[in-house]
C-alpha atoms as a PDB file:
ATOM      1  CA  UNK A   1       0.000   0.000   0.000  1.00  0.00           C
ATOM      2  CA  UNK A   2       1.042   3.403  -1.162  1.00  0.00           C
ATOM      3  CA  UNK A   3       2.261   5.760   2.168  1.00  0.00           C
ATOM      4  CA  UNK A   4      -0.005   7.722   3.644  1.00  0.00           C
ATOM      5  CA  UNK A   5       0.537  11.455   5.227  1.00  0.00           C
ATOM      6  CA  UNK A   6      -1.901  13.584   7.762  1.00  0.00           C
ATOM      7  CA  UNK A   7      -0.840  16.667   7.397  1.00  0.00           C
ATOM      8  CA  UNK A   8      -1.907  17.374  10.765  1.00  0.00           C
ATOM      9  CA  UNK A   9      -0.942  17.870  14.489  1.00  0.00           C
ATOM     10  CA  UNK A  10      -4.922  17.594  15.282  1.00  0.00           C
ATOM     11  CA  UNK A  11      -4.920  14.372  17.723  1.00  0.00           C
ATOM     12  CA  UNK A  12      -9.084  14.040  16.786  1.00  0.00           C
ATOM     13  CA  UNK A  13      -7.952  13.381  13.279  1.00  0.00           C
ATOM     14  CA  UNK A  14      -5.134  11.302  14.325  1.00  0.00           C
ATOM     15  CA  UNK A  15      -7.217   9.297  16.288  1.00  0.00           C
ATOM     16  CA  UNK A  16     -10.059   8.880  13.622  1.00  0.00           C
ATOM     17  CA  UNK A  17      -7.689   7.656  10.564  1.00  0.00           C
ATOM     18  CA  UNK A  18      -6.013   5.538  12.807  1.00  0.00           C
ATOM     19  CA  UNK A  19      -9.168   3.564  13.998  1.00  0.00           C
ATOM     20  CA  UNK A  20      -9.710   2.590  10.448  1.00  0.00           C
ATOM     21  CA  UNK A  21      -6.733   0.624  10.736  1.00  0.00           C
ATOM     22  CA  UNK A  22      -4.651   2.439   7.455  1.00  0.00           C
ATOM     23  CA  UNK A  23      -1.227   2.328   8.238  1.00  0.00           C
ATOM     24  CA  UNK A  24       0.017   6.781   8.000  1.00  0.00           C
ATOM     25  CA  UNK A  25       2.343   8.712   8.876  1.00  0.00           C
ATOM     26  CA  UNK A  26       1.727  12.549  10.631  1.00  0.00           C
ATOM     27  CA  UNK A  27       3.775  14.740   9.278  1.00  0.00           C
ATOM     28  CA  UNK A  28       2.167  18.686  10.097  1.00  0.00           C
ATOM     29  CA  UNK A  29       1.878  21.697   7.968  1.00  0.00           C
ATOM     30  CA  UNK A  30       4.178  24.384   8.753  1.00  0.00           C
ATOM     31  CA  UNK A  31       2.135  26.835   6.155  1.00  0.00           C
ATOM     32  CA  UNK A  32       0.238  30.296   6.736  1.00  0.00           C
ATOM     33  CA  UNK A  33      -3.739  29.590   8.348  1.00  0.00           C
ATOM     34  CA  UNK A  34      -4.285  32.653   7.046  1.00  0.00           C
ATOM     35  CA  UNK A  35      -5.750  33.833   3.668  1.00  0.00           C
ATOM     36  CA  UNK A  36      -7.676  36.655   2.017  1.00  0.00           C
ATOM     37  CA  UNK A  37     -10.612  34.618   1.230  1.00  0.00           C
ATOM     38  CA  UNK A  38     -14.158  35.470   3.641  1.00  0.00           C
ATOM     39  CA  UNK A  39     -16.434  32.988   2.336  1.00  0.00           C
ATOM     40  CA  UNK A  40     -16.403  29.946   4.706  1.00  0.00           C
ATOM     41  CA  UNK A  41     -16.097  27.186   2.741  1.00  0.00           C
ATOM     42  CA  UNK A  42     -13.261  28.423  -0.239  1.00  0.00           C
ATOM     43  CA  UNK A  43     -11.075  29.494   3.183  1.00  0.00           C
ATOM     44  CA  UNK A  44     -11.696  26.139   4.459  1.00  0.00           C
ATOM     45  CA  UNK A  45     -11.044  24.083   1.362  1.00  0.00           C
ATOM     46  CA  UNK A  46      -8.191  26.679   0.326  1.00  0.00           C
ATOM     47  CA  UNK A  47      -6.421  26.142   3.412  1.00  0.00           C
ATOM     48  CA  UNK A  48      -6.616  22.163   3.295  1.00  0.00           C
ATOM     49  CA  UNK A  49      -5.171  22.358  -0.125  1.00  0.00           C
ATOM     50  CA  UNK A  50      -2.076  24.492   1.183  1.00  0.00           C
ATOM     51  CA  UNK A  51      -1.761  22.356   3.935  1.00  0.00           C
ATOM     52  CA  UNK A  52      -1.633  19.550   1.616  1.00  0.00           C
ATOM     53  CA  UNK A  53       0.805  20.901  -0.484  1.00  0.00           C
ATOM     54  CA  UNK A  54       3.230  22.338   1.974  1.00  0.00           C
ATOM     55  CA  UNK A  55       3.191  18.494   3.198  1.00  0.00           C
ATOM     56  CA  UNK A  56       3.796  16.696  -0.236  1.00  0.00           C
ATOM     57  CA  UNK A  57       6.616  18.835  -0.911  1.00  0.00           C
ATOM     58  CA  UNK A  58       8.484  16.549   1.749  1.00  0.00           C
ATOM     59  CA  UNK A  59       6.511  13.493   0.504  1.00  0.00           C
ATOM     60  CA  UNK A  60       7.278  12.688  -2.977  1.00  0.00           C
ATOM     61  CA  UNK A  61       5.603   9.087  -3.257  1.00  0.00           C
ATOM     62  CA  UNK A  62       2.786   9.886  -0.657  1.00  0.00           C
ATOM     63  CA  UNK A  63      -0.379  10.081  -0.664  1.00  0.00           C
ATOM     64  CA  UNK A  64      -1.445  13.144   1.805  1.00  0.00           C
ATOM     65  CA  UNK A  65      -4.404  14.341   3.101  1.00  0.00           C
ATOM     66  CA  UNK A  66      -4.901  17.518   4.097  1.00  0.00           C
ATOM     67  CA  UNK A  67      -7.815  19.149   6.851  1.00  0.00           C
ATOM     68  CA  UNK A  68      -9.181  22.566   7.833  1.00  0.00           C
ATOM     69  CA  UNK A  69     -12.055  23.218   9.945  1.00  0.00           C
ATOM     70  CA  UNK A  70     -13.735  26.561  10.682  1.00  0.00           C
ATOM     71  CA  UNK A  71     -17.017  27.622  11.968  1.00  0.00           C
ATOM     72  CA  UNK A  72     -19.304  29.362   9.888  1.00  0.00           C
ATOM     73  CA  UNK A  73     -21.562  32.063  11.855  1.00  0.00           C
ATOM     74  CA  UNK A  74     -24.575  33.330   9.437  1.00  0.00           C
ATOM     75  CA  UNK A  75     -20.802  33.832   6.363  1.00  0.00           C
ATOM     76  CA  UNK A  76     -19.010  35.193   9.494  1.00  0.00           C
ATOM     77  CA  UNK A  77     -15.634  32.591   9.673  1.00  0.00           C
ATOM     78  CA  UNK A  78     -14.825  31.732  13.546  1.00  0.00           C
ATOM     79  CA  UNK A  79     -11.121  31.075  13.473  1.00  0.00           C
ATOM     80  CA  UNK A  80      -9.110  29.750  16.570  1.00  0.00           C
ATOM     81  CA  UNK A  81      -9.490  31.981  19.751  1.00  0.00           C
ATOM     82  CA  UNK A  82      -5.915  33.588  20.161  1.00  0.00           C
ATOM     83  CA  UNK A  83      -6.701  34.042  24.265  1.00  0.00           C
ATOM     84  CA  UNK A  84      -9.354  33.121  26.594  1.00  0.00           C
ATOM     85  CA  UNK A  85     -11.061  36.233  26.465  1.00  0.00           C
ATOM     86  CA  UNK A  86     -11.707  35.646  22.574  1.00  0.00           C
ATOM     87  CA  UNK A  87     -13.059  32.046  23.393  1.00  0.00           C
ATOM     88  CA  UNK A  88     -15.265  33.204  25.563  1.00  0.00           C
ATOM     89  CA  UNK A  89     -16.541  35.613  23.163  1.00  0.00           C
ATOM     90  CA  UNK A  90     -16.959  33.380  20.400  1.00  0.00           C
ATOM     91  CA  UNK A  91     -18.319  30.971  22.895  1.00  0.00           C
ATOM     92  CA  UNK A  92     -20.893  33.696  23.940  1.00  0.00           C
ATOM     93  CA  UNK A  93     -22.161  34.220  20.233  1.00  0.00           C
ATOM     94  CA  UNK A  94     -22.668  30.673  19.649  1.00  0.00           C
ATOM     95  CA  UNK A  95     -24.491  30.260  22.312  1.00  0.00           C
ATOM     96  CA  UNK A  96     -28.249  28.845  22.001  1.00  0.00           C
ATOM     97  CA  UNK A  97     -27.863  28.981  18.255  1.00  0.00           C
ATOM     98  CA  UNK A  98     -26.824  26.638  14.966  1.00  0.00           C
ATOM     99  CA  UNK A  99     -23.953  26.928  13.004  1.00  0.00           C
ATOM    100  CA  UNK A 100     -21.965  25.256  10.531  1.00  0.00           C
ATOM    101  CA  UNK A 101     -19.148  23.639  11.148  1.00  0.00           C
ATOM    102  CA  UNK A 102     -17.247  23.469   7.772  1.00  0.00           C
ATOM    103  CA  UNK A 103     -14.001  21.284   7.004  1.00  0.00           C
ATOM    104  CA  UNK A 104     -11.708  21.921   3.634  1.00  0.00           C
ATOM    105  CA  UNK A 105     -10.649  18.074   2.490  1.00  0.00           C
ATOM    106  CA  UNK A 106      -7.799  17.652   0.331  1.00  0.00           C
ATOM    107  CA  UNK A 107      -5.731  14.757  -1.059  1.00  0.00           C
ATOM    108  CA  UNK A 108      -2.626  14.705  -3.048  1.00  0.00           C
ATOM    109  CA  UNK A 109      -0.824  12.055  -4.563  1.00  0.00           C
ATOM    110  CA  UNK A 110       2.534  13.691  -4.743  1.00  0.00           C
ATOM    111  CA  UNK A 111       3.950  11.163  -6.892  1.00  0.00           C
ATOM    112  CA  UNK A 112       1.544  12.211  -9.843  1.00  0.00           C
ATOM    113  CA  UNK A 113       0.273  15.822  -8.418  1.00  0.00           C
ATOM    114  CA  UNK A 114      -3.338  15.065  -9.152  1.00  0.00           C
ATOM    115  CA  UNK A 115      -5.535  16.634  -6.224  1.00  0.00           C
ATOM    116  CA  UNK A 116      -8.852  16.062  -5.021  1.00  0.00           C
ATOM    117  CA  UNK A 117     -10.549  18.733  -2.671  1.00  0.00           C
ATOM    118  CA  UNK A 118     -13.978  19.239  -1.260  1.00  0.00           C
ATOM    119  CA  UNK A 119     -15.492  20.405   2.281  1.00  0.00           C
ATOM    120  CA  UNK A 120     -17.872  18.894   3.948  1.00  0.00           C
ATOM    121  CA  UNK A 121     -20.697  20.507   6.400  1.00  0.00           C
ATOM    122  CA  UNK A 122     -22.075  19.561   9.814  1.00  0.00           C
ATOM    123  CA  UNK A 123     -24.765  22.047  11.808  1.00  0.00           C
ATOM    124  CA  UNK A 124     -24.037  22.139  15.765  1.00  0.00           C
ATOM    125  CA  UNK A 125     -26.158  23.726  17.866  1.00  0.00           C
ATOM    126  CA  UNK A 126     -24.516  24.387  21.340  1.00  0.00           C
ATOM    127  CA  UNK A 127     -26.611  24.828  24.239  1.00  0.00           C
ATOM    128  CA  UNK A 128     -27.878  27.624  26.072  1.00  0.00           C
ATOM    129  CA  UNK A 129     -24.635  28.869  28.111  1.00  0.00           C
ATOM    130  CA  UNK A 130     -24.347  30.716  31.258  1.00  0.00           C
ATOM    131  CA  UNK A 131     -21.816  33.521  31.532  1.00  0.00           C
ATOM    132  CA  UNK A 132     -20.108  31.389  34.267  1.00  0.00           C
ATOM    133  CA  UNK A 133     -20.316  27.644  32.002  1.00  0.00           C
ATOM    134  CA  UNK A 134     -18.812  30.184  29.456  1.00  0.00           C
ATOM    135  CA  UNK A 135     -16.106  31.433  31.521  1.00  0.00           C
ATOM    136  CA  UNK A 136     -15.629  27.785  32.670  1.00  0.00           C
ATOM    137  CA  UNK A 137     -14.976  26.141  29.550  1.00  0.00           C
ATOM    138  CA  UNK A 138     -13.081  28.918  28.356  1.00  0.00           C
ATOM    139  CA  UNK A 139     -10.769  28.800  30.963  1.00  0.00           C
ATOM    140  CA  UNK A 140     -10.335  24.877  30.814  1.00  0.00           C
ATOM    141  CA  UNK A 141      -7.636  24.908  28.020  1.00  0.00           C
ATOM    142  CA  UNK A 142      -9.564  22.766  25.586  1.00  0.00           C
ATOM    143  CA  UNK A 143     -10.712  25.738  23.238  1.00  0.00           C
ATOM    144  CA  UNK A 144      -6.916  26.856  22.527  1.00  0.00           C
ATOM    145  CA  UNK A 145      -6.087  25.896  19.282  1.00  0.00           C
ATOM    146  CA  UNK A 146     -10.178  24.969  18.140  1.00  0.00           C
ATOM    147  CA  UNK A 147     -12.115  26.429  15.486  1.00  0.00           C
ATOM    148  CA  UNK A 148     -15.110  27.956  17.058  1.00  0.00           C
ATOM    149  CA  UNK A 149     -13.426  27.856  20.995  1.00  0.00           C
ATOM    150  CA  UNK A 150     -14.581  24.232  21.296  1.00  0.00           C
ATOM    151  CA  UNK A 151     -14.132  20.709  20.581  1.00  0.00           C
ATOM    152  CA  UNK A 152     -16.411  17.826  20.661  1.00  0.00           C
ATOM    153  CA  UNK A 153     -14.674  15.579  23.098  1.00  0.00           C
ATOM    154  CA  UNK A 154     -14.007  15.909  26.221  1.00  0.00           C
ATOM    155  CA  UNK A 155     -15.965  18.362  28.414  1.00  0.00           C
ATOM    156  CA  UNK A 156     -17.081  20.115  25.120  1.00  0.00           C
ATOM    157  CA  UNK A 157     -19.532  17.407  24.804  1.00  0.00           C
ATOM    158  CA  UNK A 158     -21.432  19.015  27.751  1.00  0.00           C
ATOM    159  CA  UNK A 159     -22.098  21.812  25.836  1.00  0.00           C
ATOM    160  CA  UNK A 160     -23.174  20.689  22.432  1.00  0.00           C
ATOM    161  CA  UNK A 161     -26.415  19.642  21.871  1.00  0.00           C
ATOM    162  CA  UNK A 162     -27.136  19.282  18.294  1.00  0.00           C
ATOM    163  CA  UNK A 163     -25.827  17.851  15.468  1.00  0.00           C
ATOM    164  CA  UNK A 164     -26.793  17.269  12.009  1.00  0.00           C
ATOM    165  CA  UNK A 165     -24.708  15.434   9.724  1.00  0.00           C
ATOM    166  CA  UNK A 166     -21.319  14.009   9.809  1.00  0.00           C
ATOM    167  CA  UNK A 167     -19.959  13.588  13.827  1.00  0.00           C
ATOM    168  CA  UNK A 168     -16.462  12.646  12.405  1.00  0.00           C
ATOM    169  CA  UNK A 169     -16.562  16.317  10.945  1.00  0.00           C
ATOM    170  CA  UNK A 170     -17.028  17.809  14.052  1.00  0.00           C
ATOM    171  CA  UNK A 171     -14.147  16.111  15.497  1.00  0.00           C
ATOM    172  CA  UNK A 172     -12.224  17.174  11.830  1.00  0.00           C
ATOM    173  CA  UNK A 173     -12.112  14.808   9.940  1.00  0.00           C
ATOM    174  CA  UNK A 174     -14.924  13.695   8.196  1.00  0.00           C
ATOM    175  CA  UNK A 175     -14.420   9.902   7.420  1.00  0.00           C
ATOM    176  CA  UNK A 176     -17.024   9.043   4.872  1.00  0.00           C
ATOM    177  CA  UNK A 177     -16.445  11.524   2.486  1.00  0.00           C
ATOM    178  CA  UNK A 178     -12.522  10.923   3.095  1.00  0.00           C
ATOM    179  CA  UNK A 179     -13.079   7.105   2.243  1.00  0.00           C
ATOM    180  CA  UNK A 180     -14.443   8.189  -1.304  1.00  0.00           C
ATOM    181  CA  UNK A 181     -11.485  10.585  -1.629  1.00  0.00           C
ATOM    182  CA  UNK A 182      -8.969   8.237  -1.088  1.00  0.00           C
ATOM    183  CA  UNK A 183     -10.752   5.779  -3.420  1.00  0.00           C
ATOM    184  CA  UNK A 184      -9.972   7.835  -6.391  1.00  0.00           C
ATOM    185  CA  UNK A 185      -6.385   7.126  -4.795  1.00  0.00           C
ATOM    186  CA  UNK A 186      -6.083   3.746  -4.832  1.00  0.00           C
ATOM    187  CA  UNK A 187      -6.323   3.306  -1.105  1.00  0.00           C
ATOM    188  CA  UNK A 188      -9.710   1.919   0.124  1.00  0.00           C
ATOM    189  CA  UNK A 189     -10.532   1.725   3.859  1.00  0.00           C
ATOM    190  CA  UNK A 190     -13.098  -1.064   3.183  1.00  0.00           C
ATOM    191  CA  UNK A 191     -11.403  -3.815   2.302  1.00  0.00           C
END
C-alpha cells in the first residue's frame, strides 16, 4: 500500500484515521492559516489544499491528506481563539444557536500531483450557556487551538447539543467523504 501522510498535528484526526486501521504517517503543515478569502467554505477548502501541499513537498511518493475546519456564523468565519477572552466571546455568540461547522478536504498524490478537494458541512447547535459555564470552559484549556473555541470531546460534549450530519466532521475529519477521496487514490478503507 502506497504511504499515507496527515498533514496534521490535530490528535481528533489522528485518532479517527487511525481507527480505520490504514497504516500513515503525521507529518504537520508548517504553512500560513491565514488567507484573504471570507467565504467559509473556499477558506476552508483553500487552506486544506495548502496544507496539503506544503506536506507533499516533503513526501514525494505519498499520498497526503490535508484538513481545515472553521465555523461558519450566518458567512461570518470563527477562526481559533488567540486568548481566553476571545473564546469566551466566540463561545458567547454561539451560544443557544446553529452553526456550521465546515471542514476543507484535500488529497494529493505527490507522486503524480493530481488533487482532489472538497469540504464537507455539519450544523451544531450548542446549548444555552451561562456567563459562568462560558467562563468555565473557556478557561479549561480545551478551546486553545479549536475552530469555534470548542471541541467535541471531552468536556465540550457538555455543551453541544445538536448535530446534524457528519460527527467525524465535528471532530475534523470527516471519514465518509474521506473514504471516497482516497478511493480515487487507490487506497480503500473497506477492504
Amino acid at each position: 500500500m502506497r504511504t499515507v501522510v496527515l498533514a496534521s498535528a490535530s490528535a481528533g484526526r489522528a485518532e479517527l484515521l487511525r481507527r480505520t486501521g490504514v497504516s500513515f504517517v503525521v507529518d504537520p503543515s508548517r504553512c500560513s492559516e491565514h488567507t484573504e478569502l471570507t467565504e467559509p467554505d473556499e477558506h476552508a477548502k483553500a487552506l486544506a489544499l495548502r496544507k496539503a501541499r506544503d506536506v507533499a513537498s516533503r513526501h514525494p511518493d505519498a499520498v497526503v491528506i490535508g484538513a481545515d475546519t472553521v465555523i461558519d456564523l450566518d458567512g461570518e468565519i470563527l477562526g481559533k481563539p488567540d486568548s481566553v477572552a476571545d473564546a469566551e466571546h466566540m463561545l458567547s455568540r454561539l451560544s443557544g444557536r446553529f452553526h456550521r461547522l465546515v471542514t476543507g478536504l484535500a488529497v494529493i498524490d505527490a507522486a503524480t500531483d493530481i488533487e482532489y478537494t472538497g469540504i464537507e458541512v455539519t450544523r451544531v447547535h450548542l446549548r444555552d450557556l451561562t456567563a459562568s459555564q462560558i467562563r468555565a470552559y473557556a478557561a479549561s484549556g480545551e478551546p486553545e487551538g479549536k475552530s469555534g473555541a470548542y471541541e467535541i470531546q471531552g468536556l465540550g460534549a457538555t455543551i453541544i447539543d445538536g448535530i446534524e450530519g457528519d460527527f467525524s466532521n465535528v471532530v475534523g475529519l470527516p471519514m465518509a467523504h474521506l473514504a471516497i477521496a482516497l478511493e480515487q487514490f487507490g487506497i480503500e478503507l473497506l477492504t
